[in-house]
C-alpha atoms as a PDB file:
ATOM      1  CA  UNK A   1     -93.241 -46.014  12.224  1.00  0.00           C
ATOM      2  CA  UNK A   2     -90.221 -45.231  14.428  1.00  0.00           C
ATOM      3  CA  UNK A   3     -88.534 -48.379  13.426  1.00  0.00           C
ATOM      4  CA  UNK A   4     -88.793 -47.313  10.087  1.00  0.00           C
ATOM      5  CA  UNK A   5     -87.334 -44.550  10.652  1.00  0.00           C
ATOM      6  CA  UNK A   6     -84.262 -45.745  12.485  1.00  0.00           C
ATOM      7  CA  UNK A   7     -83.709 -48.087   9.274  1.00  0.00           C
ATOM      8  CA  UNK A   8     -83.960 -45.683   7.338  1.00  0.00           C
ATOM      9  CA  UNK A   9     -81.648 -43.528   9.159  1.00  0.00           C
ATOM     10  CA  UNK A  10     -79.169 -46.699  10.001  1.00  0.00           C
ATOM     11  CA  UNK A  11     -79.585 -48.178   6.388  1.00  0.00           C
ATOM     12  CA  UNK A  12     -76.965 -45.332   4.626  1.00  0.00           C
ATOM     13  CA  UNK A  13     -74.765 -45.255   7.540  1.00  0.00           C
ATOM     14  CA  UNK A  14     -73.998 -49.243   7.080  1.00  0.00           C
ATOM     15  CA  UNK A  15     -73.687 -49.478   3.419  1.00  0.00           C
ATOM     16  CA  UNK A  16     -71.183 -46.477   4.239  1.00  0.00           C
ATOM     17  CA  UNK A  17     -69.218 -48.750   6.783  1.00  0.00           C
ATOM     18  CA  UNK A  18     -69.291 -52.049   4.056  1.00  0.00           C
ATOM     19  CA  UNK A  19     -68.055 -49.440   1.634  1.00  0.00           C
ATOM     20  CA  UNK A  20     -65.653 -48.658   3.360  1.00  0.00           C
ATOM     21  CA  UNK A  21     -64.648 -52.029   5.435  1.00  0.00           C
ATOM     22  CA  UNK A  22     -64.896 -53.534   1.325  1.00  0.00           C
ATOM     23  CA  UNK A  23     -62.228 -50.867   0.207  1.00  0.00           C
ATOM     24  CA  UNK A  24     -59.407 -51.266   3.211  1.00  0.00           C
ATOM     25  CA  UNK A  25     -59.489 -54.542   2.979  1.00  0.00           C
ATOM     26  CA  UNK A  26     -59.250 -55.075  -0.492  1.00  0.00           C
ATOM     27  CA  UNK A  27     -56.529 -52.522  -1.039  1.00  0.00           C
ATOM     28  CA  UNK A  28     -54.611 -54.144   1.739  1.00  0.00           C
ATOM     29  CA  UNK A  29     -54.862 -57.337  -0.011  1.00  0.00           C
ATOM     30  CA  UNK A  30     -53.642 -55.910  -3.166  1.00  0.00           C
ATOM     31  CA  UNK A  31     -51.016 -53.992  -3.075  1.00  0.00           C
ATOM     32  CA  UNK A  32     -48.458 -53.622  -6.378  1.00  0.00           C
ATOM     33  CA  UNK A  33     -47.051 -51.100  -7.403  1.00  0.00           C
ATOM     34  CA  UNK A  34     -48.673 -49.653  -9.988  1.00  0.00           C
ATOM     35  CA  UNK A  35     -47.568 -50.242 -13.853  1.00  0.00           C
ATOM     36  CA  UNK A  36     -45.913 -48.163 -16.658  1.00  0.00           C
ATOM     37  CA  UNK A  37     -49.594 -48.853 -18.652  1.00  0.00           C
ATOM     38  CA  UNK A  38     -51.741 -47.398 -15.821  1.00  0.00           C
ATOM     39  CA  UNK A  39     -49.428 -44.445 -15.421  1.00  0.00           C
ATOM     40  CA  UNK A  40     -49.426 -43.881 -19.275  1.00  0.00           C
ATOM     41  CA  UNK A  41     -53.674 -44.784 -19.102  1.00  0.00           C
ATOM     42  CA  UNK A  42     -54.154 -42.702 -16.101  1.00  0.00           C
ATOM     43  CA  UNK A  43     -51.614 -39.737 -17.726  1.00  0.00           C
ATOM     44  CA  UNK A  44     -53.864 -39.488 -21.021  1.00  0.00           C
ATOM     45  CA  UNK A  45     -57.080 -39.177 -18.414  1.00  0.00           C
ATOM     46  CA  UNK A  46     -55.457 -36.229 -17.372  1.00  0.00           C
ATOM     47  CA  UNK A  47     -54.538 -34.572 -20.404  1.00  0.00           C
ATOM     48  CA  UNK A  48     -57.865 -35.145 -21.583  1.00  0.00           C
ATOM     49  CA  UNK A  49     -59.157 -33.327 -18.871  1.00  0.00           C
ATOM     50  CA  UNK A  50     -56.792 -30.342 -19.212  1.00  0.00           C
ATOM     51  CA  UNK A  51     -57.900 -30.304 -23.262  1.00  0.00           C
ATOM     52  CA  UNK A  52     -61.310 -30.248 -21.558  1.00  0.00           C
ATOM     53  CA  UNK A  53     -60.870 -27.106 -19.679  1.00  0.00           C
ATOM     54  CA  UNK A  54     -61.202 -28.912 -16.622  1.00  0.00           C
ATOM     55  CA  UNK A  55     -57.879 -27.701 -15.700  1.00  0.00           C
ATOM     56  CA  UNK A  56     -58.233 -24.244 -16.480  1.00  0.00           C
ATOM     57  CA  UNK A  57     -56.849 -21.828 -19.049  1.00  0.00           C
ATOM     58  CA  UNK A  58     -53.485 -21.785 -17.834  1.00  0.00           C
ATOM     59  CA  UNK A  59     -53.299 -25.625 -18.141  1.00  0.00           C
ATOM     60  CA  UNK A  60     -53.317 -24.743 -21.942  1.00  0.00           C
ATOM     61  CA  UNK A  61     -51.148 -21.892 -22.474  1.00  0.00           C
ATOM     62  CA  UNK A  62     -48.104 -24.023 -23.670  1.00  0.00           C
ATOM     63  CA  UNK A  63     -46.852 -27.674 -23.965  1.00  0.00           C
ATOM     64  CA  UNK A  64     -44.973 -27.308 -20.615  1.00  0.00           C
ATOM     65  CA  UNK A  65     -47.596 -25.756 -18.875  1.00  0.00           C
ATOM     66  CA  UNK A  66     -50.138 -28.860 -20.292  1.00  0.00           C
ATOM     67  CA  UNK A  67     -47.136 -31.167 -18.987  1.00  0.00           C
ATOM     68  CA  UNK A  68     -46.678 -29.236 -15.218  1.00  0.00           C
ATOM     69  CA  UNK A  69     -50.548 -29.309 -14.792  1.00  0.00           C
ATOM     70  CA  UNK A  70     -50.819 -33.278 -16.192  1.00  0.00           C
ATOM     71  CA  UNK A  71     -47.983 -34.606 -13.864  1.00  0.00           C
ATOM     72  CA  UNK A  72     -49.867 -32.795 -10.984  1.00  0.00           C
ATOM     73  CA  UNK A  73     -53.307 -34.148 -12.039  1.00  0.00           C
ATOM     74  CA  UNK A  74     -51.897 -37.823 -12.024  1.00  0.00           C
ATOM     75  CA  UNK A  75     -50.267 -37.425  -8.522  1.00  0.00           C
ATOM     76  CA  UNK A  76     -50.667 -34.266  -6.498  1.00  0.00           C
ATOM     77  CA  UNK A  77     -48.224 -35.627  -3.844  1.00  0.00           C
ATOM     78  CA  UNK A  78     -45.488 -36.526  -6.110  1.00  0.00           C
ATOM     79  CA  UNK A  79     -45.743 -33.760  -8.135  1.00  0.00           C
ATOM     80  CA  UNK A  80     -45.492 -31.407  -4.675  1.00  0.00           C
ATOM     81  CA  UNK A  81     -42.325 -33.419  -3.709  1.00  0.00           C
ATOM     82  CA  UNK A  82     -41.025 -33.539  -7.206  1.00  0.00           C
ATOM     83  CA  UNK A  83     -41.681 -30.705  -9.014  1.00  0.00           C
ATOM     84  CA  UNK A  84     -43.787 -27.718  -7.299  1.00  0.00           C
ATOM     85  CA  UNK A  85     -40.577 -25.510  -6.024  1.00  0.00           C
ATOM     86  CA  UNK A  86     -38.966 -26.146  -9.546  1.00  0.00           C
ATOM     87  CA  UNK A  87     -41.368 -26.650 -12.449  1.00  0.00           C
ATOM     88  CA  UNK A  88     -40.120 -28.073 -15.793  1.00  0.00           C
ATOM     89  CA  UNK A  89     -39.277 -25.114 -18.025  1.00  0.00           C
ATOM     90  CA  UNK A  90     -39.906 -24.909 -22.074  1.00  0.00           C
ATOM     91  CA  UNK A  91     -37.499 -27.030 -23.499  1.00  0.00           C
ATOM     92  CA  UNK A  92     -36.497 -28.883 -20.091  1.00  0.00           C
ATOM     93  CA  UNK A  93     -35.933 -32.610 -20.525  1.00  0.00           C
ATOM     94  CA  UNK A  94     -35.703 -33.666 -16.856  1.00  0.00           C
ATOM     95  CA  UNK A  95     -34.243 -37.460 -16.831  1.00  0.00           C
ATOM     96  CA  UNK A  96     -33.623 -37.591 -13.172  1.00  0.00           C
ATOM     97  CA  UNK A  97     -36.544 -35.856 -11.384  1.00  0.00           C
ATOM     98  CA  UNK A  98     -38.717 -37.608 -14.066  1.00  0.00           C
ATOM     99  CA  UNK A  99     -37.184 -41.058 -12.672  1.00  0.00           C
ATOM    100  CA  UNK A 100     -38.045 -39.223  -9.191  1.00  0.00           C
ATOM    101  CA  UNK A 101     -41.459 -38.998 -10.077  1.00  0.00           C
ATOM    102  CA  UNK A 102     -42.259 -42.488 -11.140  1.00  0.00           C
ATOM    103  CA  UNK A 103     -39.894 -43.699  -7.846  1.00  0.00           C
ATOM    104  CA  UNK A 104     -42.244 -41.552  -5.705  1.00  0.00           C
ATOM    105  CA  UNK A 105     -45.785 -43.130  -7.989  1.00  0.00           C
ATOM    106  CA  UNK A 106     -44.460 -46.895  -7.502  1.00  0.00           C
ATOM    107  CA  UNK A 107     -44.023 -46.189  -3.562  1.00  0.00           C
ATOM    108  CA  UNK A 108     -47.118 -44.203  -3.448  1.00  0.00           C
ATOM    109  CA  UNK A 109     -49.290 -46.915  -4.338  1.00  0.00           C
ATOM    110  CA  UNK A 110     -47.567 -49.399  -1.747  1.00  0.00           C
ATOM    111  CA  UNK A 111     -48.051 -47.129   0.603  1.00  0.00           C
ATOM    112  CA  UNK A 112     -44.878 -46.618   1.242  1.00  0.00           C
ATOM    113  CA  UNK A 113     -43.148 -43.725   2.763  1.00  0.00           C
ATOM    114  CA  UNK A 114     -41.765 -41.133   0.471  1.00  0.00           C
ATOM    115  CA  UNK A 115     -39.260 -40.207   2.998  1.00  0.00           C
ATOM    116  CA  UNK A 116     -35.643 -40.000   0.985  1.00  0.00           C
ATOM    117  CA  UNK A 117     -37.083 -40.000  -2.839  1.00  0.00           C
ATOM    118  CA  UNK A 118     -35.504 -36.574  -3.877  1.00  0.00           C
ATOM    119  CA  UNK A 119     -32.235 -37.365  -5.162  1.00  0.00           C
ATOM    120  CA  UNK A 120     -32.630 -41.058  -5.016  1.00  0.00           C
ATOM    121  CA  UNK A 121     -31.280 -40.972  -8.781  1.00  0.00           C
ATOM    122  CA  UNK A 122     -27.589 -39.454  -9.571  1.00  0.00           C
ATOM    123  CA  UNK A 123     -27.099 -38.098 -12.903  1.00  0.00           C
ATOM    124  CA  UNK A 124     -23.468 -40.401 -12.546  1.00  0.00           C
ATOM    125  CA  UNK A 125     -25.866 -43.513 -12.114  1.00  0.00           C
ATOM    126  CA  UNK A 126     -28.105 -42.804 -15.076  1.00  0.00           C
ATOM    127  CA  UNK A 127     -24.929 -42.060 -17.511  1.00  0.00           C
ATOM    128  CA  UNK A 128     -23.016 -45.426 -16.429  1.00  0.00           C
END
């Protein structure tokens, strides 16, 4: 009965460790940055969710508020870096930080550092 009971009590902890052991190693392996598609696929996730209420009220009080709360929900950490001391405004069209952004999602998913992404873009290199 007591080695039962230690495979039982082992059994969860190893499927935790192949888990886990499956998804380093396969994430090391496979690193891309990710596409324009999966950020548009992953985007629409989001916004579903906010038209949900999963997001909360405020997530729905206006278009820009829908779009602050949807560019947080698809990255948390770029949005912090990006957007979070200065949030788009109603009417804002944001070329730069939203080239930013999508700088800061692409090095995100190489795991790369995000050291250096604010002002990576000049608004004299876009208009050239």
């Amino acid at each position: 009965m007591s080695m039962a009971r230690s495979l039982s009590t082992l059994l969860p902890i190893l499927l935790i460790l192949c888990l886990l052991w499956s998804t380093l190693s396969t994430s090391a392996k496979s690193r891309r940055p990710i596409s324009d598609n999966e950020i548009r696929d992953k985007k629409n996730t989001c916004y579903s969710d906010i038209e949900s209420g999963l997001w909360g009220w405020q997530c729905k009080s206006s278009i820009i508020a829908k779009e602050n709360c949807a560019l947080r929900c698809l990255s948390p950490v770029c949005y912090e870096l990006i957007y979070e001391s200065d949030p788009l405004e109603e009417g804002e069209k944001d070329y730069i930080r939203g080239q930013e952004y999508k700088y800061c999602m692409h090095k995100l998913s190489l795991g790369e550092s995000l050291e250096g992404i604010k002002g990576t873009f000049d608004y004299r290199e876009l208009n050239s």
